[in-house]
N, C-alpha and C. Protein backbone atom coordinates (compact mmCIF):
# COMPACT_ATOMS: atom_id res chain seq x y z
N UNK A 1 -36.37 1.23 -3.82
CA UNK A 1 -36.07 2.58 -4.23
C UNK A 1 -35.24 2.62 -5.49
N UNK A 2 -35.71 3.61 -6.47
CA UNK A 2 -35.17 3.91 -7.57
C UNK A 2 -33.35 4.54 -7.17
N UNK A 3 -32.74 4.55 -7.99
CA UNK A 3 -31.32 5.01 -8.10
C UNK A 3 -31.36 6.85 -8.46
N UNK A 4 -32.64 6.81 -9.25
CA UNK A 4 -32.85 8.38 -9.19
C UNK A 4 -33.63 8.91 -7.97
N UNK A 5 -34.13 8.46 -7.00
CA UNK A 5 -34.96 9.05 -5.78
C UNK A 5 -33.90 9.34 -5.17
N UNK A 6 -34.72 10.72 -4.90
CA UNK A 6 -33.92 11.27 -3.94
C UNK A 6 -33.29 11.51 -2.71
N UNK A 7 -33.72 10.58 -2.16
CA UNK A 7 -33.18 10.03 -0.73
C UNK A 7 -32.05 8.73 -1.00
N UNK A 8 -32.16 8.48 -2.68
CA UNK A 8 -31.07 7.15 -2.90
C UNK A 8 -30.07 8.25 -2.83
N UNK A 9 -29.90 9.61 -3.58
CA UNK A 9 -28.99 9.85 -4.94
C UNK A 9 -28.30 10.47 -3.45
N UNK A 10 -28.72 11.18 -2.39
CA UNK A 10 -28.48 12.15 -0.94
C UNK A 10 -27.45 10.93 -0.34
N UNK A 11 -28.42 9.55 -0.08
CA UNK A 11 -27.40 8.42 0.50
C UNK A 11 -26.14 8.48 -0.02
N UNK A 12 -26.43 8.15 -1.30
CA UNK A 12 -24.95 7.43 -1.82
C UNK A 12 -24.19 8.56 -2.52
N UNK A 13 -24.60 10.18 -2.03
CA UNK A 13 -23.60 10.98 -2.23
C UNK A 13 -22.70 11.33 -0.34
N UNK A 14 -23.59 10.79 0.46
CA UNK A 14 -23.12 11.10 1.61
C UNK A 14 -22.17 9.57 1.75
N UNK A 15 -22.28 8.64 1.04
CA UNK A 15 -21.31 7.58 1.45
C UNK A 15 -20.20 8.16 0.71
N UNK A 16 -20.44 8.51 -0.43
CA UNK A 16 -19.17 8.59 -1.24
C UNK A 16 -17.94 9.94 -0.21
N UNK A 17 -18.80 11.13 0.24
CA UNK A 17 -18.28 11.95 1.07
C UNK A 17 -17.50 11.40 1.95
N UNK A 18 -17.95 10.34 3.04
CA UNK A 18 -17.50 10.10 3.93
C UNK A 18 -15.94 8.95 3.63
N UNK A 19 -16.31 8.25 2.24
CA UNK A 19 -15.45 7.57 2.05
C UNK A 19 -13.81 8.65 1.71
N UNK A 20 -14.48 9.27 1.12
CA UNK A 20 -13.43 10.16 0.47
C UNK A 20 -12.56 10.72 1.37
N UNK A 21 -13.51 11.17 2.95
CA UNK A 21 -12.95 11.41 3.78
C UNK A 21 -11.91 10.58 4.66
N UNK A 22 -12.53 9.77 4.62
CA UNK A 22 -11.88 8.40 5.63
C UNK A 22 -10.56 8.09 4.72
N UNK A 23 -10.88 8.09 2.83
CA UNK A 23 -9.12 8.05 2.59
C UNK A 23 -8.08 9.30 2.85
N UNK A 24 -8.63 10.41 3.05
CA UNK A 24 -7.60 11.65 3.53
C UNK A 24 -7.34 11.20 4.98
N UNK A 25 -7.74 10.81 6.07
CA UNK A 25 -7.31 10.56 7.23
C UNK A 25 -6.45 9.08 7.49
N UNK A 26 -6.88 8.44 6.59
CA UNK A 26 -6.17 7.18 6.40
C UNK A 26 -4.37 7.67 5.78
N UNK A 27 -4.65 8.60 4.94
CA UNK A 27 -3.20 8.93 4.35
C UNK A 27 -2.45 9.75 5.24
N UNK A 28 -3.33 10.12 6.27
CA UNK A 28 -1.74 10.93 7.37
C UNK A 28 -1.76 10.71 8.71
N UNK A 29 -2.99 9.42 9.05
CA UNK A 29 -2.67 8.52 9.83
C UNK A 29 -1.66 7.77 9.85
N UNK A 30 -0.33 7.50 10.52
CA UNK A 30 0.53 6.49 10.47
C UNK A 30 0.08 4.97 10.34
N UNK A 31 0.56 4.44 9.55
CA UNK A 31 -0.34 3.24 9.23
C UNK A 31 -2.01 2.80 8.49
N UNK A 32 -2.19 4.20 8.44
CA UNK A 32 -3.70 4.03 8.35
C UNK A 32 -4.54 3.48 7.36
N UNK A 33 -2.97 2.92 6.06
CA UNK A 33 -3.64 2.45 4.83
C UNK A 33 -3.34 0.67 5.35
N UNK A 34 -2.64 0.76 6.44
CA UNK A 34 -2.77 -0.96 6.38
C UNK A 34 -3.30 -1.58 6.97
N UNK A 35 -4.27 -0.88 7.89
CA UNK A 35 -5.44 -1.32 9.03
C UNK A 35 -6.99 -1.09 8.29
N UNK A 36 -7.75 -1.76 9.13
CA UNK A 36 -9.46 -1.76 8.69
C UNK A 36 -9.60 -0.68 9.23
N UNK A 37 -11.11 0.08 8.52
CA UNK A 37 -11.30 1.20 9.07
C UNK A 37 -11.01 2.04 10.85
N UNK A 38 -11.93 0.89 11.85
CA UNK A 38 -12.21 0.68 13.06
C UNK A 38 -10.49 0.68 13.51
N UNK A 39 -9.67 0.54 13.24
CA UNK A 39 -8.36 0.47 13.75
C UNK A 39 -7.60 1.81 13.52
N UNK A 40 -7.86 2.02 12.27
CA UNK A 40 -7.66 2.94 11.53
C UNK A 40 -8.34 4.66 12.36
N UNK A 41 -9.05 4.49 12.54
CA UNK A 41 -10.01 5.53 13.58
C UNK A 41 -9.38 5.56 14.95
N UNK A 42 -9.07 4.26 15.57
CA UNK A 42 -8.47 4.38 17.15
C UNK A 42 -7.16 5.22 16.86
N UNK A 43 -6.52 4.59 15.82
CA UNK A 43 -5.18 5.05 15.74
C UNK A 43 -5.05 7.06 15.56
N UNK A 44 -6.07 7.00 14.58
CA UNK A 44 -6.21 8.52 14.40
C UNK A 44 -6.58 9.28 16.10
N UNK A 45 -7.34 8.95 16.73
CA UNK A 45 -7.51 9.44 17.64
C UNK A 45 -6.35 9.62 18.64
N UNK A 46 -5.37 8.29 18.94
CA UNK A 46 -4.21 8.26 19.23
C UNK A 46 -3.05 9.36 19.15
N UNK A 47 -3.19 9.31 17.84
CA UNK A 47 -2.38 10.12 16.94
C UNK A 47 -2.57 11.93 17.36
N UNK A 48 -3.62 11.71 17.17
CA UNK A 48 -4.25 13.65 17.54
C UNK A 48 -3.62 13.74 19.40
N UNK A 49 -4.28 12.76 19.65
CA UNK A 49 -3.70 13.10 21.49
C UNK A 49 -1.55 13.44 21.31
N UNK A 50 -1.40 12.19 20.94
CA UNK A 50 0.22 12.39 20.69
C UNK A 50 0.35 13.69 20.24
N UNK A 51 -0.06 14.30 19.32
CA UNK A 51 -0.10 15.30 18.55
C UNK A 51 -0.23 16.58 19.44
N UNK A 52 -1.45 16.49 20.59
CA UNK A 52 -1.74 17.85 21.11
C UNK A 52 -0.59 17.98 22.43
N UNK A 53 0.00 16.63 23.02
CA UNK A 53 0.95 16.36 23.85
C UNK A 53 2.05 17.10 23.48
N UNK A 54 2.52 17.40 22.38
CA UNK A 54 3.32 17.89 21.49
C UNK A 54 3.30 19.10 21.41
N UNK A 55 2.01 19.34 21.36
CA UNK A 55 1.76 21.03 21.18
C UNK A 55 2.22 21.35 22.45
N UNK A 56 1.75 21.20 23.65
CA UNK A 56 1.74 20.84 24.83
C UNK A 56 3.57 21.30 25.26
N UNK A 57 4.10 20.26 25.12
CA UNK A 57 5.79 20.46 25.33
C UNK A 57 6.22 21.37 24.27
N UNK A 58 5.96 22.10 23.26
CA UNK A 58 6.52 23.00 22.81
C UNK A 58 5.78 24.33 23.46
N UNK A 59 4.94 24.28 23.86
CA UNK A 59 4.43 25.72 24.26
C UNK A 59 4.82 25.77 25.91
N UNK A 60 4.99 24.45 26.62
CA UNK A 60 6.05 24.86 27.70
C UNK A 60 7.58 25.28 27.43
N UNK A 61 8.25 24.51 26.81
CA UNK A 61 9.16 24.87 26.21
C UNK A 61 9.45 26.85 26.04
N UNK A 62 8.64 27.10 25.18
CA UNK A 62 8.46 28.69 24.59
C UNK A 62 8.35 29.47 26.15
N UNK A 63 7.57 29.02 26.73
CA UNK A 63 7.36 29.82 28.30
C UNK A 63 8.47 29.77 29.40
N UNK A 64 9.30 28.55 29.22
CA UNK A 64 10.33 28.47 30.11
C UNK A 64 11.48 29.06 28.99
N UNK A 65 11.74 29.38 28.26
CA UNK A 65 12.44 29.56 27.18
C UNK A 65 13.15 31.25 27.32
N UNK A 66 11.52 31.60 27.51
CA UNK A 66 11.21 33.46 27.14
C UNK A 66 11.47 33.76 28.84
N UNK A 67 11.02 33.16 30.06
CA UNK A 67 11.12 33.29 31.03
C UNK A 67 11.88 34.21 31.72
């Protein structure tokens, strides 16, 4: 395949997307610039759970608070 066909130019604009993406989640992942991708991904997932746990104890918090 040519570099101008259009199923190349779709590929390697959807890699470049995804890369681009993977460095925004890498930058507010803790650690996420010093791990391989695959680590880098567990951790994010990690991270979001910690994260909603959080939400979690502040919105009990607010309910026992206002009570």
């Amino acid at each position: 395949g040519s570099a101008t066909d259009p199923q190349s130019v779709y590929a390697r604009h959807r890699r470049e997307k995804i890369n681009e993406r993977l460095k925004t989640l890498q930058r507010l992942v803790p650690n996420g610039e010093q791990v391989d991708i695959v680590t880098m991904l567990e951790e994010a997932i990690h991270f979001v759970k910690f994260l909603e746990f959080q939400l979690e104890l502040l919105r009990s918090d607010d309910r026992w608070m206002f009570a």
